[in-house]
Protein backbone atom coordinates (compact mmCIF):
# COMPACT_ATOMS: atom_id res chain seq x y z
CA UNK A 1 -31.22 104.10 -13.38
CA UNK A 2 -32.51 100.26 -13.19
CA UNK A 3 -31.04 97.74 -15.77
CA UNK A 4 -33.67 96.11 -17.60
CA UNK A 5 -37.51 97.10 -17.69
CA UNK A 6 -37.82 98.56 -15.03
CA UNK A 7 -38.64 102.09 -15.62
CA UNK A 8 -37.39 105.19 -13.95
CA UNK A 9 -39.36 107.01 -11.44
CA UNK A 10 -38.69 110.80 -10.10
CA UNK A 11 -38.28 110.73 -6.54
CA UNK A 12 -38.08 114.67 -5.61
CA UNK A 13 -38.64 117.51 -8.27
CA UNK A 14 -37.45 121.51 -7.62
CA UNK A 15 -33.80 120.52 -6.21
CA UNK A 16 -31.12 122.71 -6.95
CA UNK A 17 -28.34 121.61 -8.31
CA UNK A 18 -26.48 121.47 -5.25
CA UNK A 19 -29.13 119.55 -3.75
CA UNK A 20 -29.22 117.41 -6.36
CA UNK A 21 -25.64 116.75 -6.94
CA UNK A 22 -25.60 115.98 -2.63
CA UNK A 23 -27.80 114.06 -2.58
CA UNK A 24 -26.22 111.71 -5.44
CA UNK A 25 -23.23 111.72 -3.31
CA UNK A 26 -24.85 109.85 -0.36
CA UNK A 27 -23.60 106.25 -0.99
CA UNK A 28 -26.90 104.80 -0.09
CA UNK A 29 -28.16 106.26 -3.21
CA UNK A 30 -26.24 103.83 -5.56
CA UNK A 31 -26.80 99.57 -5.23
CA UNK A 32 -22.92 99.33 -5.18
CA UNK A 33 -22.29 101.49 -2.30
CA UNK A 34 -25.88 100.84 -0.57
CA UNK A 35 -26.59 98.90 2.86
CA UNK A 36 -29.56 99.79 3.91
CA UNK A 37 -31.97 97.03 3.44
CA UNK A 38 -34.29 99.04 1.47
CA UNK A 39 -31.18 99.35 -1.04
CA UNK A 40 -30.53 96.01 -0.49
CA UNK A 41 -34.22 94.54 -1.56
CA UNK A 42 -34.27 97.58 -4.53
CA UNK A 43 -31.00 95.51 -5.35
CA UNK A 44 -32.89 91.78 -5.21
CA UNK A 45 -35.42 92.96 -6.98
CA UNK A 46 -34.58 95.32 -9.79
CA UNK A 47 -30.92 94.45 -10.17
CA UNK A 48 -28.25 97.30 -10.18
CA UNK A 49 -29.03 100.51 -10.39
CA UNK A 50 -28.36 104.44 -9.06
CA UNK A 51 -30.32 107.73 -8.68
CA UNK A 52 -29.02 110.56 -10.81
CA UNK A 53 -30.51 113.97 -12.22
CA UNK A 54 -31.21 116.29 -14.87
CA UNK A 55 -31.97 119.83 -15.10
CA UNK A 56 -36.10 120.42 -15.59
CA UNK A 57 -37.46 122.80 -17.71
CA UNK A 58 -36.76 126.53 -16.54
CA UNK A 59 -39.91 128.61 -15.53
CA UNK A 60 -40.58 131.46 -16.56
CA UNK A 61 -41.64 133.90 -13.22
CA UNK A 62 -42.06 137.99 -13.44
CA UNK A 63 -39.04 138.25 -11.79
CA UNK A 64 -36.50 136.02 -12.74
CA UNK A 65 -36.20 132.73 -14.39
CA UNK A 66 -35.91 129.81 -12.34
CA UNK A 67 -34.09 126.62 -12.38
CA UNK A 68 -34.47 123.43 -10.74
CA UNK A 69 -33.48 119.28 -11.04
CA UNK A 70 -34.97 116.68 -10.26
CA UNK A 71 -33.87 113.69 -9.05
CA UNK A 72 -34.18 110.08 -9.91
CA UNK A 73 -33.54 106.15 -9.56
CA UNK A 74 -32.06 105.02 -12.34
């Protein structure tokens, strides 16, 4: 999530939670843990901000229903 106006964008879409929930762990996913100087100019540019996820909508298949996340810079 950006402060500000910046808006949101999804960065990967059919994660599973796990996935999801590793990936957000990774400390170069978050501008206060970040040093990568991609994170770093995300940081001078856009001010603080993290990537975090929700659940998407389940699909319906003819076998099971399945469920993903996405995930996202906040």
């Amino acid at each position: 999530m950006y402060q500000g106006n910046t808006p949101n964008r999804t960065i990967e879409r059919g994660l599973t939670l796990e996935e999801a929930q590793a990936h957000c762990k990774d400390p170069e996913t978050s501008s206060s843990t970040a040093t990568s100087a991609t994170a770093r100019a995300r940081t001078r540019k856009h001010g603080p901000w993290f990537d975090g996820y929700e659940a998407e909508p389940v699909k319906r298949s003819r076998r099971r229903y399945l469920g993903n996340a996405k995930a996202w810079i906040f």
